[in-house]
Protein backbone atom coordinates (compact mmCIF):
# COMPACT_ATOMS: atom_id res chain seq x y z
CA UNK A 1 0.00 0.00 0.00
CA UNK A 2 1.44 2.95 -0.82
CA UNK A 3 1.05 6.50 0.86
CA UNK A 4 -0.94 8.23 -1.78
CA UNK A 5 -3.28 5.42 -0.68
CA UNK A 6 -3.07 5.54 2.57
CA UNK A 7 -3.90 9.17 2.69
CA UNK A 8 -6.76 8.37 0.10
CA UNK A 9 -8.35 6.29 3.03
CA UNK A 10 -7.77 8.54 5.44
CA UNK A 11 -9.74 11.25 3.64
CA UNK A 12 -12.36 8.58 2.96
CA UNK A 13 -12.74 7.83 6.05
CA UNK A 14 -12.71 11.43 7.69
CA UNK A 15 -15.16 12.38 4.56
CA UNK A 16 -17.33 9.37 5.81
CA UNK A 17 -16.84 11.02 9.34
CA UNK A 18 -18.26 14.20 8.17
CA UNK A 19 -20.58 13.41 6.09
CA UNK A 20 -22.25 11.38 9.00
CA UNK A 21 -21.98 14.13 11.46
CA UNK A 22 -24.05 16.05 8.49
CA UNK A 23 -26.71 13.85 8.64
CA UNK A 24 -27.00 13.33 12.16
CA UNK A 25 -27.56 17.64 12.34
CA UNK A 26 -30.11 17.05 9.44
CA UNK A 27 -31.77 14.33 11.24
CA UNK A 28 -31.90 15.94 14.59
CA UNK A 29 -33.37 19.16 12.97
CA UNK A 30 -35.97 17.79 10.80
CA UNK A 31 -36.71 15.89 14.14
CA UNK A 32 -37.11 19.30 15.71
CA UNK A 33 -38.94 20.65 13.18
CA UNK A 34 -41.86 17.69 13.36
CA UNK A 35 -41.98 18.00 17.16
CA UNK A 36 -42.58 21.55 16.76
CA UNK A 37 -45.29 21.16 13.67
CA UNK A 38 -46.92 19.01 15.93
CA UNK A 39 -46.92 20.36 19.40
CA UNK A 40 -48.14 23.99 17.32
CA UNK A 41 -50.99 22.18 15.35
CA UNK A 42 -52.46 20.82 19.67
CA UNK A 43 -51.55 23.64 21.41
CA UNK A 44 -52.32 26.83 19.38
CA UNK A 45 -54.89 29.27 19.40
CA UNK A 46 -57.28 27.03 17.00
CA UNK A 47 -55.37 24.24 17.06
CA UNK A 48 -56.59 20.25 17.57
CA UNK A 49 -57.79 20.73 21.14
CA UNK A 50 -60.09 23.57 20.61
CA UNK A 51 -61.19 21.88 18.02
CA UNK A 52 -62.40 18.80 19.92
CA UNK A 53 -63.86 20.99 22.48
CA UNK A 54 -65.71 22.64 19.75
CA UNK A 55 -67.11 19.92 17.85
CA UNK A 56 -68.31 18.34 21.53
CA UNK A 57 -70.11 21.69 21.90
CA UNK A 58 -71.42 21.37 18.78
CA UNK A 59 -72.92 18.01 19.55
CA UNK A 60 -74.84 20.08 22.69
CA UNK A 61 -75.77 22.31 20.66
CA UNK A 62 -77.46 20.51 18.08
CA UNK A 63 -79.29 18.26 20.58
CA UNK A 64 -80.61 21.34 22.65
CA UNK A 65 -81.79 22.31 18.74
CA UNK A 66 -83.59 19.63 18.66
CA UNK A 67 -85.12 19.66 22.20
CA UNK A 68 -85.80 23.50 21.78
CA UNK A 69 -88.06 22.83 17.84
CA UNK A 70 -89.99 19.51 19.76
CA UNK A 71 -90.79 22.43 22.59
CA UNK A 72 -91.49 24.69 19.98
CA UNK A 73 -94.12 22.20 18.15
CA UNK A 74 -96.12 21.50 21.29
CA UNK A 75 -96.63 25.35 22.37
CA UNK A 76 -97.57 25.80 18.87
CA UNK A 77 -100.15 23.04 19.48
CA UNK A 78 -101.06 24.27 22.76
CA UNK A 79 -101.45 27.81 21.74
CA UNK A 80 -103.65 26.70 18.53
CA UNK A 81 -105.90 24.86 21.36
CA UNK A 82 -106.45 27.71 23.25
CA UNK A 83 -107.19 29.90 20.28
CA UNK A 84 -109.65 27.15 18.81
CA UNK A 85 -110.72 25.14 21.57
CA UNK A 86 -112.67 26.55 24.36
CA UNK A 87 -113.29 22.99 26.62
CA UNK A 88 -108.87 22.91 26.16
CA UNK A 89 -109.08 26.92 27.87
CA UNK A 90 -111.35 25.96 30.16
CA UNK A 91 -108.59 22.92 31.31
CA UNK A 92 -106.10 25.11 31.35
CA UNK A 93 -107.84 27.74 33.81
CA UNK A 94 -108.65 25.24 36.14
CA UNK A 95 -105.89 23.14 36.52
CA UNK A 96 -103.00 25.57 35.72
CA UNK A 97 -104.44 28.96 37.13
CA UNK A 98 -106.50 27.41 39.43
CA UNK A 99 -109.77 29.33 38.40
CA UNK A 100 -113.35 28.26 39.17
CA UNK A 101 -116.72 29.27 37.86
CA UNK A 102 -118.95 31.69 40.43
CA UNK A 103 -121.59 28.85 41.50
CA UNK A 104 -118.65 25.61 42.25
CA UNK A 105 -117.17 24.94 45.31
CA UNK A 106 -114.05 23.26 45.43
CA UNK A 107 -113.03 20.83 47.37
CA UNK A 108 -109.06 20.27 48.14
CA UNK A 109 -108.15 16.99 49.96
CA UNK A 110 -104.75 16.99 52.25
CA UNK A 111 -102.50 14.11 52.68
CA UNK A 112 -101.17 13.58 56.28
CA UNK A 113 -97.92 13.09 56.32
CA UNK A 114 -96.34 10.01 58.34
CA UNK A 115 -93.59 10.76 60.39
């Protein structure tokens, strides 16, 4: 072996050296780089969190939507009775308002309590 290559594998070798030292800095940066990608997309402003929260409050939302237009329906119902139906009025005064007609008596019957 002669020196030329002798110093031909030295330079290989410390070329090797370097170029392995290159990509360990790539490696560890792009590494970096993806933990911080990530750990912005969860934690920001409008990132994945609020955007779970969000969506579950959407899901309330949409079932109190639905709760409020069956609500909705039946007062519309009720409120057509009343306009339309004097016998459904005349249930309403007397067991809701409590309201009797000048010649009844009314008659209200207490529970004892046991002790």
């Amino acid at each position: 072996m002669s020196k030329d290559d002798t110093n031909d594998l030295k330079s290989s070798k410390e070329h090797d050296k370097a170029n392995g030292k290159r990509l360990k800095i790539l490696l560890l940066a792009s590494f970096s780089f993806f933990i911080f990608l990530i750990l912005t997309a969860i934690f920001r402003e409008d990132g994945i969190i609020k955007a779970y929260y969000l969506n579950k409050k959407l899901e309330l939302l949409k079932v109190d939507l639905i709760n409020l237009r069956k609500e909705h329906k039946k007062l519309k119902g009720d409120m057509y009775a009343i306009k339309t139906d004097p016998s459904y009025l005349e249930k309403i005064a007397r067991e809701d308002l409590g309201l009797v007609k000048p010649d009844e008596v009314v008659f209200e019957f207490v529970e004892k309590k046991e002790k």
